[in-house]
N, C-alpha and C. Protein backbone atom coordinates (compact mmCIF):
# COMPACT_ATOMS: atom_id res chain seq x y z
N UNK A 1 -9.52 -4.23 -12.35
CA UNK A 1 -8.09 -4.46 -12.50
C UNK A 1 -7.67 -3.90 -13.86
N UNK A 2 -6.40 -3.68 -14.16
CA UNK A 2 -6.14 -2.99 -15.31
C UNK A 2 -5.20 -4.04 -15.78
N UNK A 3 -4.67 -3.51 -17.15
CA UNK A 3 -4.22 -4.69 -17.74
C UNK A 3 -2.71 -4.62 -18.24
N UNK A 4 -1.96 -5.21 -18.13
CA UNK A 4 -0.43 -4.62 -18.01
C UNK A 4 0.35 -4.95 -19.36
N UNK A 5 1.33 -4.17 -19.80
CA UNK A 5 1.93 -4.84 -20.77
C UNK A 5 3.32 -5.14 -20.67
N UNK A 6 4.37 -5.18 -21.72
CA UNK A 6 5.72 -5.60 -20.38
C UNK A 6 6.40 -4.60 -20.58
N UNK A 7 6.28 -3.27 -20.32
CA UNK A 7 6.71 -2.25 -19.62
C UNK A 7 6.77 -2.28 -18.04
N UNK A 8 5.82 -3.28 -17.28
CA UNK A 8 5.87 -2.54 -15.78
C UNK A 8 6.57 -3.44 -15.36
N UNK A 9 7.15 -2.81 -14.11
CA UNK A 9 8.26 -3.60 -13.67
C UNK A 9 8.02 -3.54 -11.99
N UNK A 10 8.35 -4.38 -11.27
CA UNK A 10 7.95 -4.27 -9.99
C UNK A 10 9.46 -4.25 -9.31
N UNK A 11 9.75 -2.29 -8.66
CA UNK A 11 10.86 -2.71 -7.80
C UNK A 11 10.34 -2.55 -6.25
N UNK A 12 11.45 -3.34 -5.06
CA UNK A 12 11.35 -3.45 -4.02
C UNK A 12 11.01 -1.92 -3.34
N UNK A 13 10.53 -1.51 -2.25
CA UNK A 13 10.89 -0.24 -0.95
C UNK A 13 11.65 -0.72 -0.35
N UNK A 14 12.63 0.23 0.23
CA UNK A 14 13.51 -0.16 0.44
C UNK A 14 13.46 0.46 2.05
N UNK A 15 12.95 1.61 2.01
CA UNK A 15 12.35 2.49 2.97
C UNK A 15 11.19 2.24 3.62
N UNK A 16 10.23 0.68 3.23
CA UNK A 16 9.13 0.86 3.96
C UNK A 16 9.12 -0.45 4.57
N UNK A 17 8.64 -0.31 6.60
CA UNK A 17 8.75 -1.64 7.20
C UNK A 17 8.17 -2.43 6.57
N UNK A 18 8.48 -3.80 6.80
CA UNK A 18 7.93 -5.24 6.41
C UNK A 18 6.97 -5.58 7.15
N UNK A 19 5.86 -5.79 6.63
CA UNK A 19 4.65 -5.83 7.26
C UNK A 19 4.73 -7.25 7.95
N UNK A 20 4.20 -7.34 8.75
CA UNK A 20 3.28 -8.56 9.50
C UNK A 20 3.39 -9.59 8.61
N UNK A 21 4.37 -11.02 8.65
CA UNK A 21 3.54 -11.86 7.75
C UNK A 21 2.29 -12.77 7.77
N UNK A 22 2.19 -13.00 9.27
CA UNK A 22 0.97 -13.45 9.26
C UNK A 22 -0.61 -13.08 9.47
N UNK A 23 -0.19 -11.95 10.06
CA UNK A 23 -1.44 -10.81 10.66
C UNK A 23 -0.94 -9.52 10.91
N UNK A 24 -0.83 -9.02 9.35
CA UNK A 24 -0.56 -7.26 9.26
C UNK A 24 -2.09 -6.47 9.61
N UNK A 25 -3.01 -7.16 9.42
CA UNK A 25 -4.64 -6.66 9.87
C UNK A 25 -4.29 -5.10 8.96
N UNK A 26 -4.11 -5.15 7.53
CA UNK A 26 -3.88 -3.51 6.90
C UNK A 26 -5.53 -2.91 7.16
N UNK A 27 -5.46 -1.99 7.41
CA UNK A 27 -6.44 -0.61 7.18
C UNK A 27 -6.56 0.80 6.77
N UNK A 28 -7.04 1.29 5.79
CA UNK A 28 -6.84 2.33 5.22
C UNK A 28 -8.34 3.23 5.71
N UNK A 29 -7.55 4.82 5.72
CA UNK A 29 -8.34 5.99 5.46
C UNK A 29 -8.31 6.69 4.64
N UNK A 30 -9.28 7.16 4.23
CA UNK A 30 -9.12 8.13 2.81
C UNK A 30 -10.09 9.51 2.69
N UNK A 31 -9.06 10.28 2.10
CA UNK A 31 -10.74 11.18 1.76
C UNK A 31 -10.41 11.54 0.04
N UNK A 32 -10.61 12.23 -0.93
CA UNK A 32 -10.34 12.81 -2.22
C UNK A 32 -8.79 13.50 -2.04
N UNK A 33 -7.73 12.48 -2.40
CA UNK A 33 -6.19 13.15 -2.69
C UNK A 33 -5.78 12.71 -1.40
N UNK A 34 -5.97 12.08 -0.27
CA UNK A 34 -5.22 11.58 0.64
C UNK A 34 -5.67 10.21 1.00
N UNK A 35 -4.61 9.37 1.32
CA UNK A 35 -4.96 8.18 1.65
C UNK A 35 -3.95 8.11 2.86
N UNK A 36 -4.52 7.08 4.32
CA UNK A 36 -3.23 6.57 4.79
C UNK A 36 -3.74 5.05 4.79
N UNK A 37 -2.73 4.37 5.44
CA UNK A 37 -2.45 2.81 5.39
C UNK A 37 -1.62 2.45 6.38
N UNK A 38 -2.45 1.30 7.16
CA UNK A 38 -2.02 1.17 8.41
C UNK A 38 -2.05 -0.49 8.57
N UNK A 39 -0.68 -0.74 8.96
CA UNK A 39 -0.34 -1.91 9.22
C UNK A 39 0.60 -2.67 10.56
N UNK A 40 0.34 -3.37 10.44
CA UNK A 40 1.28 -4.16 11.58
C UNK A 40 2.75 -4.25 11.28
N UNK A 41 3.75 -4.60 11.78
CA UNK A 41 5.09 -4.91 11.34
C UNK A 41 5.29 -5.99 11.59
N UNK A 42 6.39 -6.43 10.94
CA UNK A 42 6.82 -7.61 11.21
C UNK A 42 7.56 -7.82 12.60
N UNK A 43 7.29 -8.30 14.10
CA UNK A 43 8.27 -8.18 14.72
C UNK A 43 8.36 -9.73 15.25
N UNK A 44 9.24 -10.21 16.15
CA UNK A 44 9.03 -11.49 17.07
C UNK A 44 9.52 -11.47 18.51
N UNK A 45 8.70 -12.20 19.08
CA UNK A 45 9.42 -11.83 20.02
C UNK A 45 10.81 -12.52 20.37
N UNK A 46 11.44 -12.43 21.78
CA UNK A 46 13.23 -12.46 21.96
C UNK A 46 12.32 -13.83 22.71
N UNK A 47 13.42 -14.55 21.85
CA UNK A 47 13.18 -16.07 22.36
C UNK A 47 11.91 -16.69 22.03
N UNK A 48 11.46 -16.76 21.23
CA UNK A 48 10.57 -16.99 20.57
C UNK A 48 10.95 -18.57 19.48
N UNK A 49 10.50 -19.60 19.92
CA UNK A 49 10.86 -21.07 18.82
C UNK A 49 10.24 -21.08 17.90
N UNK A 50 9.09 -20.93 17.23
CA UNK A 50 8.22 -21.04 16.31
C UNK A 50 7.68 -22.43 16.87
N UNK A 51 7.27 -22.89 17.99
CA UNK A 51 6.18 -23.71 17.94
C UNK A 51 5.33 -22.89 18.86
N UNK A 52 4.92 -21.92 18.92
CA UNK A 52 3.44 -21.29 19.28
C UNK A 52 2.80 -19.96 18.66
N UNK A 53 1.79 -19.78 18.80
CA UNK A 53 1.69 -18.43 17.69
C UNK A 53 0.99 -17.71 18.63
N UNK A 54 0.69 -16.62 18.23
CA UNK A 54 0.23 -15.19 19.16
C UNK A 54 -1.01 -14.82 18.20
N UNK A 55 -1.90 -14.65 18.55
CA UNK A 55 -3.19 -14.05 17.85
C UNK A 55 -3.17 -12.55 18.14
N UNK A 56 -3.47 -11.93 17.32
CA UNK A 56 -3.24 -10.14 16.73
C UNK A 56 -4.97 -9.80 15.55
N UNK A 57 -4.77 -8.86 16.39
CA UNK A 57 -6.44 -8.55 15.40
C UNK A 57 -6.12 -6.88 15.60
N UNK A 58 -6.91 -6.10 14.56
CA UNK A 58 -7.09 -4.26 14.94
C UNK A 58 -7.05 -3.97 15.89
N UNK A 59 -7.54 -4.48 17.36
CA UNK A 59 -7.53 -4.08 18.87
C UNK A 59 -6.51 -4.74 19.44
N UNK A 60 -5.94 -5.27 19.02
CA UNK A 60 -4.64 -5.72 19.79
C UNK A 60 -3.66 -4.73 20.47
N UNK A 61 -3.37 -4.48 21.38
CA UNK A 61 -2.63 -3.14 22.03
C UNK A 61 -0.93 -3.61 22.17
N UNK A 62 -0.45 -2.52 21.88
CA UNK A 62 1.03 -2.60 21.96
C UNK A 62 1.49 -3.41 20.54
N UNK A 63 0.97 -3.45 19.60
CA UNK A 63 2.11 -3.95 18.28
C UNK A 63 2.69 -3.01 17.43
N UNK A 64 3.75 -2.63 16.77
CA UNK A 64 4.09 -2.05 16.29
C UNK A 64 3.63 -1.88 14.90
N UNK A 65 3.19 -0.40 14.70
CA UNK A 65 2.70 -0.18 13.21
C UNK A 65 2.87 0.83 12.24
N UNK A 66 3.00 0.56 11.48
CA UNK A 66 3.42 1.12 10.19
C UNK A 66 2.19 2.23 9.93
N UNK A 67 2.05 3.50 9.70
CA UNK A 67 0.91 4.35 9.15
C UNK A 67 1.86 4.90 7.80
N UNK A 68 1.04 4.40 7.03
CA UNK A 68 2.13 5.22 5.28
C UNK A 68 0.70 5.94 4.57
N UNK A 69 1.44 8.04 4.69
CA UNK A 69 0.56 8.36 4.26
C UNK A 69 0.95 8.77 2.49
N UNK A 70 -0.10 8.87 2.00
CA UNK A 70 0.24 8.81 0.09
C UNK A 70 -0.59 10.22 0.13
N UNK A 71 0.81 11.06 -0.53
CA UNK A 71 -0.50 12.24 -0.76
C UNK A 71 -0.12 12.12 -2.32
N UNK A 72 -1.50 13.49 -2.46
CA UNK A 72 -2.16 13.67 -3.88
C UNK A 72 -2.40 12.12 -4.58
N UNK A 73 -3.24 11.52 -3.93
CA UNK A 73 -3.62 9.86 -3.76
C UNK A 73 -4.89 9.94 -4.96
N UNK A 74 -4.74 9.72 -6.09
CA UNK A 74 -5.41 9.35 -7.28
C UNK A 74 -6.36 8.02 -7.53
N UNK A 75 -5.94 7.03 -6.51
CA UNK A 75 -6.79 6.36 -7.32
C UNK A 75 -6.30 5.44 -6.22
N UNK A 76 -7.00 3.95 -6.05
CA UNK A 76 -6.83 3.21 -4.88
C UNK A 76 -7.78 1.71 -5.11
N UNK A 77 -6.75 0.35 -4.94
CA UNK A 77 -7.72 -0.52 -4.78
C UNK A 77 -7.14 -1.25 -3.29
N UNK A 78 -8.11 -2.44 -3.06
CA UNK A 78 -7.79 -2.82 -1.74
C UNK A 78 -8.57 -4.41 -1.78
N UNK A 79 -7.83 -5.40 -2.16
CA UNK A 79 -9.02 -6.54 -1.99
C UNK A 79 -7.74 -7.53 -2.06
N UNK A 80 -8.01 -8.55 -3.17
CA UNK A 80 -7.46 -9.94 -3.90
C UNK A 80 -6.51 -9.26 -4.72
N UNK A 81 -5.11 -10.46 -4.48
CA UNK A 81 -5.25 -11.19 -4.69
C UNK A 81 -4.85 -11.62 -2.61
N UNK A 82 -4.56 -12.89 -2.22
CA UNK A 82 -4.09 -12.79 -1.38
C UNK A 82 -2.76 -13.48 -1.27
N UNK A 83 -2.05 -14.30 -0.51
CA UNK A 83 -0.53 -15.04 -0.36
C UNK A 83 -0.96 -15.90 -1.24
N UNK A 84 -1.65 -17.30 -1.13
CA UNK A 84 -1.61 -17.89 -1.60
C UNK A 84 -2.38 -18.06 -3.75
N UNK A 85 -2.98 -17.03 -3.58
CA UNK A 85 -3.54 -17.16 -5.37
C UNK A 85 -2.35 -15.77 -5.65
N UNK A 86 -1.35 -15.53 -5.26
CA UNK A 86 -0.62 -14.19 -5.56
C UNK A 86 -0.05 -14.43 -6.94
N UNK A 87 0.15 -15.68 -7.26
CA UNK A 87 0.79 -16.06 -8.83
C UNK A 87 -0.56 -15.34 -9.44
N UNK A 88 -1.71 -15.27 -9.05
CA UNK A 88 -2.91 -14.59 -10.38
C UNK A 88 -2.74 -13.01 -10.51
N UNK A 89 -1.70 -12.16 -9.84
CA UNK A 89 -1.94 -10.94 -9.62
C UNK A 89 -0.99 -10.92 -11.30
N UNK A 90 -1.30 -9.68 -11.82
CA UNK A 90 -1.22 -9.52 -13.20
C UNK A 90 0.49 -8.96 -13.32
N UNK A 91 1.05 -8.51 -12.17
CA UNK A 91 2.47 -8.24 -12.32
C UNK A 91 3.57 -9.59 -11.41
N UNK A 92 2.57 -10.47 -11.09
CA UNK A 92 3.48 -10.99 -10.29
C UNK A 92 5.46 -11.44 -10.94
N UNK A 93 4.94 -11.92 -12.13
CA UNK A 93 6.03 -12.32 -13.38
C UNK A 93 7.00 -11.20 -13.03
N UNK A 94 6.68 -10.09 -12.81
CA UNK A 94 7.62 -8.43 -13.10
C UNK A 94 7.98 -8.04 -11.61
N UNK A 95 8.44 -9.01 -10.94
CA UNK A 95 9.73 -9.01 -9.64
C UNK A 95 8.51 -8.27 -8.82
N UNK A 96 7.31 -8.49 -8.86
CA UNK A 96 6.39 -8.49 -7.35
C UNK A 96 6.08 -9.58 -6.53
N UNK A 97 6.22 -9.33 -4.88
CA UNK A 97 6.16 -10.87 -4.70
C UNK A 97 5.68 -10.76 -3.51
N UNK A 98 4.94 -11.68 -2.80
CA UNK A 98 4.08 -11.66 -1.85
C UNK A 98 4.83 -10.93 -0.41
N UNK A 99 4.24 -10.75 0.40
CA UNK A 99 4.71 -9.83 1.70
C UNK A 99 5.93 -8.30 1.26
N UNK A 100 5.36 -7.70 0.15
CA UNK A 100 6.44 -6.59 -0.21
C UNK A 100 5.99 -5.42 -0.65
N UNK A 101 6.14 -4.57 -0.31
CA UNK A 101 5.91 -3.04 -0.86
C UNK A 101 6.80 -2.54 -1.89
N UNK A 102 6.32 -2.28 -2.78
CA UNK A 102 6.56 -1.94 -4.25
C UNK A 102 6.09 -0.67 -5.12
N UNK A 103 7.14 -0.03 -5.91
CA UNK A 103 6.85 0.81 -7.03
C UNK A 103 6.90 0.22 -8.30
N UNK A 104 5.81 0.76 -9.05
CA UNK A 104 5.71 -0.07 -10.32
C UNK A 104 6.28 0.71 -11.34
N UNK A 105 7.54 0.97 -11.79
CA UNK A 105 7.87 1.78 -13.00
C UNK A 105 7.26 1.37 -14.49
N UNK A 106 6.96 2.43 -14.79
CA UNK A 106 6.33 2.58 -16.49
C UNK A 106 4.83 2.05 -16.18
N UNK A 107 4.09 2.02 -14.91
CA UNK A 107 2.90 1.30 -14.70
C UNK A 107 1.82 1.78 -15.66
N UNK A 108 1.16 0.59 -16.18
CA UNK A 108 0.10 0.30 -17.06
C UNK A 108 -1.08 1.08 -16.88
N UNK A 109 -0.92 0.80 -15.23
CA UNK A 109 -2.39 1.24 -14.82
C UNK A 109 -2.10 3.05 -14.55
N UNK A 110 -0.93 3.72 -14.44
CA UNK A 110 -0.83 4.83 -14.40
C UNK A 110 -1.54 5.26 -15.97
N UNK A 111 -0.86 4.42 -17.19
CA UNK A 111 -0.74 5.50 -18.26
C UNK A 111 -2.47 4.92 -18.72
N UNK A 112 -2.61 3.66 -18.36
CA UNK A 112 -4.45 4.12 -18.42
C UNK A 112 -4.97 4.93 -17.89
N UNK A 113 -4.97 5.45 -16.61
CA UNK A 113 -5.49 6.28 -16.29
C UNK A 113 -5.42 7.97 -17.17
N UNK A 114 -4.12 7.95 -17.79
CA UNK A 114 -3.80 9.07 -18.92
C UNK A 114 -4.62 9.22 -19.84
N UNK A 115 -4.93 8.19 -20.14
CA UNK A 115 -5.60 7.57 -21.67
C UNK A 115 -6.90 7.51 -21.37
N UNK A 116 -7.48 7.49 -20.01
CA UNK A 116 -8.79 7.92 -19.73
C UNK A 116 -9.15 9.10 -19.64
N UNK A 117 -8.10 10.02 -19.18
CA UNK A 117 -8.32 11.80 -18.82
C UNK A 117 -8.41 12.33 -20.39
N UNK A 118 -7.94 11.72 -21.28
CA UNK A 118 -7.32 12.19 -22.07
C UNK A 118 -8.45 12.93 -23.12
N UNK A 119 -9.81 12.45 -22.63
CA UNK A 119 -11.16 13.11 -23.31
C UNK A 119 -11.39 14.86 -23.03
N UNK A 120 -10.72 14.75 -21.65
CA UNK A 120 -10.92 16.26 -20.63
C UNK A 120 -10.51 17.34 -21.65
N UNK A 121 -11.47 18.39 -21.79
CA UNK A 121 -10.89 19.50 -22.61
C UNK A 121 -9.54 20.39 -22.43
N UNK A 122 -9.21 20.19 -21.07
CA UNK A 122 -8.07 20.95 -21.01
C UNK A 122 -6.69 19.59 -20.16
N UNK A 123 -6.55 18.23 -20.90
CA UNK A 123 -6.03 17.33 -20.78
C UNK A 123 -4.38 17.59 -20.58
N UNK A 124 -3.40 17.18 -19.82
CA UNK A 124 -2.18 17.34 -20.11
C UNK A 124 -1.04 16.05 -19.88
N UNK A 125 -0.69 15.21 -20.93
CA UNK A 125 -0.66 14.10 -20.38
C UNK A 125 0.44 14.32 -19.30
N UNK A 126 1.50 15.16 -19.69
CA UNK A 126 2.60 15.60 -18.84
C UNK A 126 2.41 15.55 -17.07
N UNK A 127 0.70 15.64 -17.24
CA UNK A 127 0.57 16.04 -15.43
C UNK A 127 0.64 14.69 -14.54
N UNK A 128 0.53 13.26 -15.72
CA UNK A 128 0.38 12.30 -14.84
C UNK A 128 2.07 11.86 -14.87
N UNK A 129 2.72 12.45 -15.20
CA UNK A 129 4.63 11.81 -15.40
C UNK A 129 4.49 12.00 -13.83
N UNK A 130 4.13 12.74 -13.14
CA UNK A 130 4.56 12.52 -11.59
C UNK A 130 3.70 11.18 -10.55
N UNK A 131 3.04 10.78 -11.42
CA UNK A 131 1.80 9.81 -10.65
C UNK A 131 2.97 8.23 -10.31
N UNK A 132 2.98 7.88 -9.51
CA UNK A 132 3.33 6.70 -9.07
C UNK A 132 2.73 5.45 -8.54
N UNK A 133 2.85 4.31 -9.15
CA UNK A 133 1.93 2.98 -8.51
C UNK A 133 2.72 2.86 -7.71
N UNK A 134 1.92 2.42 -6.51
CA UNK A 134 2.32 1.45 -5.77
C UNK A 134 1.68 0.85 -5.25
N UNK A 135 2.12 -0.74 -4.81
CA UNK A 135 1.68 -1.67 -4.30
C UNK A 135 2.13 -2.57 -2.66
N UNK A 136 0.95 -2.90 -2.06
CA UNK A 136 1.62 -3.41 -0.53
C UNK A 136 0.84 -4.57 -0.65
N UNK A 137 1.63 -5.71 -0.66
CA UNK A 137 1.26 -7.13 -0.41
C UNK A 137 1.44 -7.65 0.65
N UNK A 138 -0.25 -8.14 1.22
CA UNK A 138 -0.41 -8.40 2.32
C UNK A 138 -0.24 -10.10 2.53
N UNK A 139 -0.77 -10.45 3.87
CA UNK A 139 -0.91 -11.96 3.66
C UNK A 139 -2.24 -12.62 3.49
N UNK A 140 -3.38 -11.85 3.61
CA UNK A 140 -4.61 -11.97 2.97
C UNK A 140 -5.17 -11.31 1.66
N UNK A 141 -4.43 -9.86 1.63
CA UNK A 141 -5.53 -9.21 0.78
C UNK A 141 -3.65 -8.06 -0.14
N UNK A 142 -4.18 -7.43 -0.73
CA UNK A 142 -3.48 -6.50 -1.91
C UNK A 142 -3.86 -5.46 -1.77
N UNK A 143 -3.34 -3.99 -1.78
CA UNK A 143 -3.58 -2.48 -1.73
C UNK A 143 -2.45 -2.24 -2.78
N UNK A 144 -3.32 -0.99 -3.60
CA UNK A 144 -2.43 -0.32 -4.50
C UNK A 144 -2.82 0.95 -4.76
N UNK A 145 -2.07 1.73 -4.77
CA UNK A 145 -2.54 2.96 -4.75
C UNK A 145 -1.74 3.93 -6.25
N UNK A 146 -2.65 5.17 -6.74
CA UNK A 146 -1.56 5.94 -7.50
C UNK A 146 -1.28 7.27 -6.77
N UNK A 147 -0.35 7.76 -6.41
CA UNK A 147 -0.26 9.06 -5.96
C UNK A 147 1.13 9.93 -6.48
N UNK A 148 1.38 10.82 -5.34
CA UNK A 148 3.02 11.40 -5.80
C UNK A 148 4.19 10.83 -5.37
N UNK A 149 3.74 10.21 -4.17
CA UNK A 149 4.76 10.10 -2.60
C UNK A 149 4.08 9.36 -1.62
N UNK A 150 4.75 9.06 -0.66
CA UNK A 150 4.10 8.74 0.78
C UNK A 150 5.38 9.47 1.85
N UNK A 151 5.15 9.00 3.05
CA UNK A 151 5.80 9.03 3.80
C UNK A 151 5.17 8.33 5.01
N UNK A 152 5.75 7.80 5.72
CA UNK A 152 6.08 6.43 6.46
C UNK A 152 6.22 6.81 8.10
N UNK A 153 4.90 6.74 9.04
CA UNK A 153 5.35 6.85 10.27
C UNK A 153 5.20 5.79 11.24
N UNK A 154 6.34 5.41 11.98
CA UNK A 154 6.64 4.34 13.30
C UNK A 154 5.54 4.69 14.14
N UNK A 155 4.65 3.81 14.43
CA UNK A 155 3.91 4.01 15.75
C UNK A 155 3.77 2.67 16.82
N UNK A 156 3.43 3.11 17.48
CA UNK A 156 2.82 1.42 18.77
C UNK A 156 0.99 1.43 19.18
N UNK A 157 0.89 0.35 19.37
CA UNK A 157 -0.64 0.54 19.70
C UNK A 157 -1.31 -0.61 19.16
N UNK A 158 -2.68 -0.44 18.77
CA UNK A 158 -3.89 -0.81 17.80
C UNK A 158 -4.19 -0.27 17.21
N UNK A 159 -3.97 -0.94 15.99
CA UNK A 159 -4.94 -0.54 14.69
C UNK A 159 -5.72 0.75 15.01
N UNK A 160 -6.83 0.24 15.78
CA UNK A 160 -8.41 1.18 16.32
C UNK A 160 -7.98 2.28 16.79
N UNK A 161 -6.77 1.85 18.25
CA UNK A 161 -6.50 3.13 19.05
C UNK A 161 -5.73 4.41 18.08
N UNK A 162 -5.13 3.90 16.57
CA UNK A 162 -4.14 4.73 15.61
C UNK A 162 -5.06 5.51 15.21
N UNK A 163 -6.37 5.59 15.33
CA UNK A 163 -7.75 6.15 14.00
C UNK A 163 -7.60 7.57 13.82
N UNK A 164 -7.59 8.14 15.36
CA UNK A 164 -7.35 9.55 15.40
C UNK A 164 -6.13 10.33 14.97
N UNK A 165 -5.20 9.37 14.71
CA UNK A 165 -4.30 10.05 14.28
C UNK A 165 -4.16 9.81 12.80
N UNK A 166 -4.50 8.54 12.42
CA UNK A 166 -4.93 8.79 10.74
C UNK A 166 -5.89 9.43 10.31
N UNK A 167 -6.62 9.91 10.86
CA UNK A 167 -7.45 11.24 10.55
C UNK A 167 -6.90 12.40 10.33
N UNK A 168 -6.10 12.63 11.50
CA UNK A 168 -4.99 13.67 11.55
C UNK A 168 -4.48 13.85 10.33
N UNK A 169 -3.83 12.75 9.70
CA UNK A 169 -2.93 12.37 8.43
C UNK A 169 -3.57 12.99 7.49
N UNK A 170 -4.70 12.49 7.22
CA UNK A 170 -5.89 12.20 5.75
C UNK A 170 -5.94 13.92 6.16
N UNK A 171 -6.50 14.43 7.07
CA UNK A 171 -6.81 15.97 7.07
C UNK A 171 -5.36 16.82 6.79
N UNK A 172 -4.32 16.43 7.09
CA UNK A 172 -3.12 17.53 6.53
C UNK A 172 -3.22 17.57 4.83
N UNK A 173 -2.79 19.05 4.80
CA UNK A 173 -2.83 19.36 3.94
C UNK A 173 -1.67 19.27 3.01
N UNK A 174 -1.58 18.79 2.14
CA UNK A 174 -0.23 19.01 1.17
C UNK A 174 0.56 20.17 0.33
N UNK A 175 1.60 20.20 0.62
CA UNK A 175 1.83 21.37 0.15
C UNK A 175 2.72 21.05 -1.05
């Protein structure tokens, strides 16, 4: 984990679905500079009371899901904190908040990563001004990634049955 100072600030996406709150089941692919991320959405069904619940796992067929691919993808974690210890996550104070996808302006952990390159003989700190945190808070687990961008595709299915096409993703090339 990296360590923040109060420069970072956590704003909302505004552009990216709302995941699953109780079983987004996230899964990521990656290779060197591409990542995707694959989640459930939030949906309910029509007529639905809230006294019964629906069980959803990766093979679940027909839920709607979120694939967000991040290119020129730098750097990547994926674990803790989860919903309930989310007060321990190190930006929570800086308007991050559980079930939300987020950009971290002035991020800590970007300009460490600067301050680590910064040994490289032909170093430029200028190259990381385009690097962006971001973060997707799940209801078990936390993903954060640094890259340039993402972009965000609607799909239906399972998790499992999506694989081939996040492969697809991770293999395009960026231009």
């Amino acid at each position: 984990m990296y360590q923040v100072d109060d420069r970072d600030k956590a704003v909302e996406l505004k552009d990216v679905p709302q995941s699953s709150i109780g079983a987004p089941c996230p899964l990521m692919l990656g290779a060197e500079g591409t990542l995707v991320l694959a989640y459930y959405i939030e949906s309910r069904d029509e007529g639905w009371d809230g006294t019964t619940i629906r069980m959803v796992g990766p093979n679940s067929d027909g839920e709607p899901v979120a694939l967000v691919r991040f290119h020129r993808c730098h750097a990547s974690m994926f674990g803790p904190p989860n919903d309930e210890a989310f007060a321990g996550h190190p930006l929570s104070g800086r308007g991050l908040k559980p079930y939300s996808a987020n950009v971290i302006e002035h991020s800590s952990w970007v300009r460490s990563l600067e301050r680590m390159n910064s040994v490289h003989p032909y170093h430029r700190p200028e190259a990381f001004e385009s690097y962006k945190h971001f973060i997707f808070a799940f209801h078990d687990s936390t993903f954060e990634c640094i890259a340039y961008g993402y972009k965000v595709y609607l799909k239906q299915g399972s998790l499992w049955s999506l694989l081939p096409e996040m492969q697809r993703l991770v293999a395009e090339r960026d231009v």
